[in-house]
Protein backbone atom coordinates (compact mmCIF):
# COMPACT_ATOMS: atom_id res chain seq x y z
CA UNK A 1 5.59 -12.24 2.80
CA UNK A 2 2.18 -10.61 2.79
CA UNK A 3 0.01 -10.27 -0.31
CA UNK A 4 -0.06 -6.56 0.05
CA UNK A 5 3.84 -5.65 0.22
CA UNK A 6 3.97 -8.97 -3.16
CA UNK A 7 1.27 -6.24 -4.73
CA UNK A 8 3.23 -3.09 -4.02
CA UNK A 9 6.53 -5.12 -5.47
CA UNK A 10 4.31 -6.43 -8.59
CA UNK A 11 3.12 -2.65 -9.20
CA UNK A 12 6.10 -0.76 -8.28
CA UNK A 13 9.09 -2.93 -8.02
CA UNK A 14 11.31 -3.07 -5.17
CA UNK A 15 14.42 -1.28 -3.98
CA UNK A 16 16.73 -3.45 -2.35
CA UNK A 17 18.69 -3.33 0.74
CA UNK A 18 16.01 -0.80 1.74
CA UNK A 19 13.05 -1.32 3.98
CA UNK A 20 9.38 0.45 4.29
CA UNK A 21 10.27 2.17 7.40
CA UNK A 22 12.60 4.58 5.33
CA UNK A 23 9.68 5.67 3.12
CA UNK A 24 8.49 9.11 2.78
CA UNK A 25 4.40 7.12 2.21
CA UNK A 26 5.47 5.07 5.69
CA UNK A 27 3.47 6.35 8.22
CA UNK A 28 2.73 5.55 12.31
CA UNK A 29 1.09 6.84 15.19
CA UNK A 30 -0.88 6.05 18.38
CA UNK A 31 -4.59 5.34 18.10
CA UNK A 32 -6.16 4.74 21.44
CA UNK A 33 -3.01 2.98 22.97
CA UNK A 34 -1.68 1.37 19.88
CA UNK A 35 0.74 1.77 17.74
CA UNK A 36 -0.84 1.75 14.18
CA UNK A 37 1.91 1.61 10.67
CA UNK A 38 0.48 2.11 7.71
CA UNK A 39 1.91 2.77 4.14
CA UNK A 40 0.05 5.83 2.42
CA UNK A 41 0.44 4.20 -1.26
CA UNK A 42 -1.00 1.25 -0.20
CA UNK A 43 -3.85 2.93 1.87
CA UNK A 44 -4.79 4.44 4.88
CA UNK A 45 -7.84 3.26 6.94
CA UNK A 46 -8.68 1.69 10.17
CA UNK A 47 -8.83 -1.78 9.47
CA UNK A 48 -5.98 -3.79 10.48
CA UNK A 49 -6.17 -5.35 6.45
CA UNK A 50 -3.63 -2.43 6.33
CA UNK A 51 -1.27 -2.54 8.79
CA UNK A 52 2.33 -2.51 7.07
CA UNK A 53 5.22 -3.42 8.64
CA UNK A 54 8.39 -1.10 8.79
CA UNK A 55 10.98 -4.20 7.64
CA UNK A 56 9.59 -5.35 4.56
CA UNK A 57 11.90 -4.68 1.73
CA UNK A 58 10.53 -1.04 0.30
CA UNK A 59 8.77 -0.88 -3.59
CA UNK A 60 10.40 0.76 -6.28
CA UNK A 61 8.30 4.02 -4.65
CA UNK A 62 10.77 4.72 -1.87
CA UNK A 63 10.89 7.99 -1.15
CA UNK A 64 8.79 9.58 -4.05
CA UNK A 65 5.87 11.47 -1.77
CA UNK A 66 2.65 10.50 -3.48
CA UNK A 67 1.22 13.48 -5.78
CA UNK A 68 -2.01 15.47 -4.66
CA UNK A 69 -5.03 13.77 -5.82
CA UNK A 70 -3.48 10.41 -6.50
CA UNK A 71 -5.61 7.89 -5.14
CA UNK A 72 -3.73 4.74 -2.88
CA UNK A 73 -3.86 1.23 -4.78
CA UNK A 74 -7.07 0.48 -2.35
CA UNK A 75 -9.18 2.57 -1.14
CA UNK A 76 -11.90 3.21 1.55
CA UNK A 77 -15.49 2.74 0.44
CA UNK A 78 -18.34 3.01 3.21
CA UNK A 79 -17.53 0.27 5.20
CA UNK A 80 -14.88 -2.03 3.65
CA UNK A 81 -11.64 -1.43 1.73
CA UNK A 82 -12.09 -1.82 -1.97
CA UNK A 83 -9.37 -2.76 -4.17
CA UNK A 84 -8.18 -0.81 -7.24
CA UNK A 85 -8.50 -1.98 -10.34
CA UNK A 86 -5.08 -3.72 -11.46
CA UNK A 87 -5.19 -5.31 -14.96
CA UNK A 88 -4.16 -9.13 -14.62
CA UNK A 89 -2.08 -10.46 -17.58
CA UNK A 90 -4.60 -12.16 -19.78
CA UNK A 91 -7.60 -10.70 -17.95
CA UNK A 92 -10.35 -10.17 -20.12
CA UNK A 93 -12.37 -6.56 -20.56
CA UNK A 94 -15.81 -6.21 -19.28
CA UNK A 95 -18.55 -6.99 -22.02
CA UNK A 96 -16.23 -9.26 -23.73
């Protein structure tokens, strides 16, 4: 398993018996002869870093369309993906 379906299972859970493909945020389409699948949660952008596969078990988002103005858990910036800030158990703030 990939690091970024493990993330989308640590943030969101999973539903089981039910794959990515059957997600509303599941998307695909041709770009210049190839078949791109991306998950609109996760993030959309050119970079194959986010390429999602349709038979990975789905998170615990299946089906809930993603709200206007909610921002995916990375995020283009300029010219590389950036991720979102997830807390880490134990993490310590900044300045401490």
């Amino acid at each position: 398993m990939t690091r970024k379906i493990q993330l989308m299972h640590d943030l969101y859970g999973t539903t089981p018996g039910r794959r990515c493909g059957e997600c509303c945020s599941f998307v695909s389409g041709r770009y210049y002869g190839r078949i791109l699948r991306k998950c609109e949660r996760y993030g959309l952008t050119h970079s194959e870093a986010t390429d999602w596969a349709k038979s990975w078990e789905a998170c615990g988002m299946l089906g809930v369309p993603m709200p206007e103005g909610e921002r995916p858990v990375i995020e283009w910036k300029g010219s590389r993906a950036v991720r979102e800030s997830v807390p880490v158990d134990g993490q310590m703030g900044v300045g401490l």
